[in-house]
Each structure stands twice: as structure tokens, then as C-alpha cells.
Protein backbone atom coordinates (compact mmCIF):
# COMPACT_ATOMS: atom_id res chain seq x y z
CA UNK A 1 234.41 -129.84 -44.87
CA UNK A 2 237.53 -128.01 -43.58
CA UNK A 3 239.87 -131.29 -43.85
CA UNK A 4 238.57 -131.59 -47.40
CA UNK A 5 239.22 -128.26 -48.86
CA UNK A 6 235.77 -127.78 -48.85
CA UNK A 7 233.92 -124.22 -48.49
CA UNK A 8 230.37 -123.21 -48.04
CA UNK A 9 230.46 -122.03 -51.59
CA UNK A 10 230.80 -125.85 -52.49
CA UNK A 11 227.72 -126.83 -51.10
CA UNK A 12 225.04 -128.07 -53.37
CA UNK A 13 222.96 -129.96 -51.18
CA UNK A 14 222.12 -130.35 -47.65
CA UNK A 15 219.63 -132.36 -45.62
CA UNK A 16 218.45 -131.42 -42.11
CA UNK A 17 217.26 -133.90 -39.75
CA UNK A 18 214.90 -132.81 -36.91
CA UNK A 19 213.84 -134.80 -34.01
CA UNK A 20 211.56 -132.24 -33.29
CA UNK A 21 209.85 -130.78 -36.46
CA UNK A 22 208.20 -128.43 -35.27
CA UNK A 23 211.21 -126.05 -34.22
CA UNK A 24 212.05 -126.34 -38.15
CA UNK A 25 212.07 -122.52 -38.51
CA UNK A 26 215.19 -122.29 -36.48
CA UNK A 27 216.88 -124.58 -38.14
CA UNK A 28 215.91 -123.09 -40.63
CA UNK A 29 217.14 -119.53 -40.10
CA UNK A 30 220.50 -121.25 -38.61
CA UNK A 31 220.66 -122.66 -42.69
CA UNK A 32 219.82 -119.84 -43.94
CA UNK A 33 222.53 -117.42 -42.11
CA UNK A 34 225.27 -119.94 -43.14
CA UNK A 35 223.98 -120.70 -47.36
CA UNK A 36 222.10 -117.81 -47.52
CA UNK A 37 224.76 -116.77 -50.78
CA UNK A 38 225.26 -120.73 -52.12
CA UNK A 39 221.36 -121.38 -51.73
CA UNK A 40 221.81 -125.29 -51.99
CA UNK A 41 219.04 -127.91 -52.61
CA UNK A 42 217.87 -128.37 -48.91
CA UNK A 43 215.40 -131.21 -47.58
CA UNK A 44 214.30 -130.72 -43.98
CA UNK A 45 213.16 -133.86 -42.24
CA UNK A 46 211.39 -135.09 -39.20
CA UNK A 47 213.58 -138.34 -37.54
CA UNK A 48 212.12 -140.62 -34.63
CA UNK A 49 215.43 -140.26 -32.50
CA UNK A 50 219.06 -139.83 -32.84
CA UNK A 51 221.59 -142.45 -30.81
CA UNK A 52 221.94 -139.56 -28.38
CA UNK A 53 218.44 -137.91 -27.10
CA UNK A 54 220.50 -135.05 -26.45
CA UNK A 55 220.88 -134.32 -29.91
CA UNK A 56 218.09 -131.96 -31.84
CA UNK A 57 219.29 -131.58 -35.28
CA UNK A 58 221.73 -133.16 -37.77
CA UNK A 59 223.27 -132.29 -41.16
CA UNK A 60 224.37 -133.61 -43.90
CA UNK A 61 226.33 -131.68 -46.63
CA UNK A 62 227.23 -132.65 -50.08
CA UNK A 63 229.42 -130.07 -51.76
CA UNK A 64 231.76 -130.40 -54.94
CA UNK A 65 235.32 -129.22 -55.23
CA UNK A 66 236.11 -127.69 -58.57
């Protein structure tokens, strides 16, 4: 978001993917600590695996630059 001029302010959507659903509430508290003024549409959603098992979560942000 940075190399766009982007801000958290500019967020109006964001979509979490989980490997692991069941730890949603942390993710959830981790969204909530960084949008917790914005208070974007948010979808949380359980994914089979990411390309890297290490991985837990991913994001994805869409945000609009006035």
C-alpha cells in the first residue's frame, strides 16, 4: 500500500485467508488493532493450503485513493 500512496484510512475492503480457521479470532484481533478506525468490509475465509505450508494467514486489501 506504501508504494501506492495508500493508507489504512483507504481501505474499504479486506479478505483474510486462514489455513487454519479455527485460530480466526487472532486474526481477527490482529484486523481489528490495524482497521479498528476505517472498519472495512472484511470476509474471513478458511483455504486448503497456501504454496508455502509455512504460511497461516493471507490478506488481501482493496483501498481507494481520493
Amino acid at each position: 500500500m506504501r508504494e501506492t500512496g495508500a493508507s489504512p484510512e483507504d481501505v474499504i475492503r479486506t479478505r483474510i485467508m486462514l489455513s487454519d480457521v479455527t485460530r480466526w479470532k487472532e486474526a481477527a484481533r490482529a484486523h481489528g488493532e490495524r482497521y479498528a478506525s476505517v472498519r472495512p468490509v472484511t470476509t474471513f475465509v478458511e483455504v486448503s493450503r497456501f504454496i508455502d505450508p509455512a504460511w497461516l494467514v493471507e490478506v488481501e486489501v482493496d483501498a481507494v485513493i481520493a
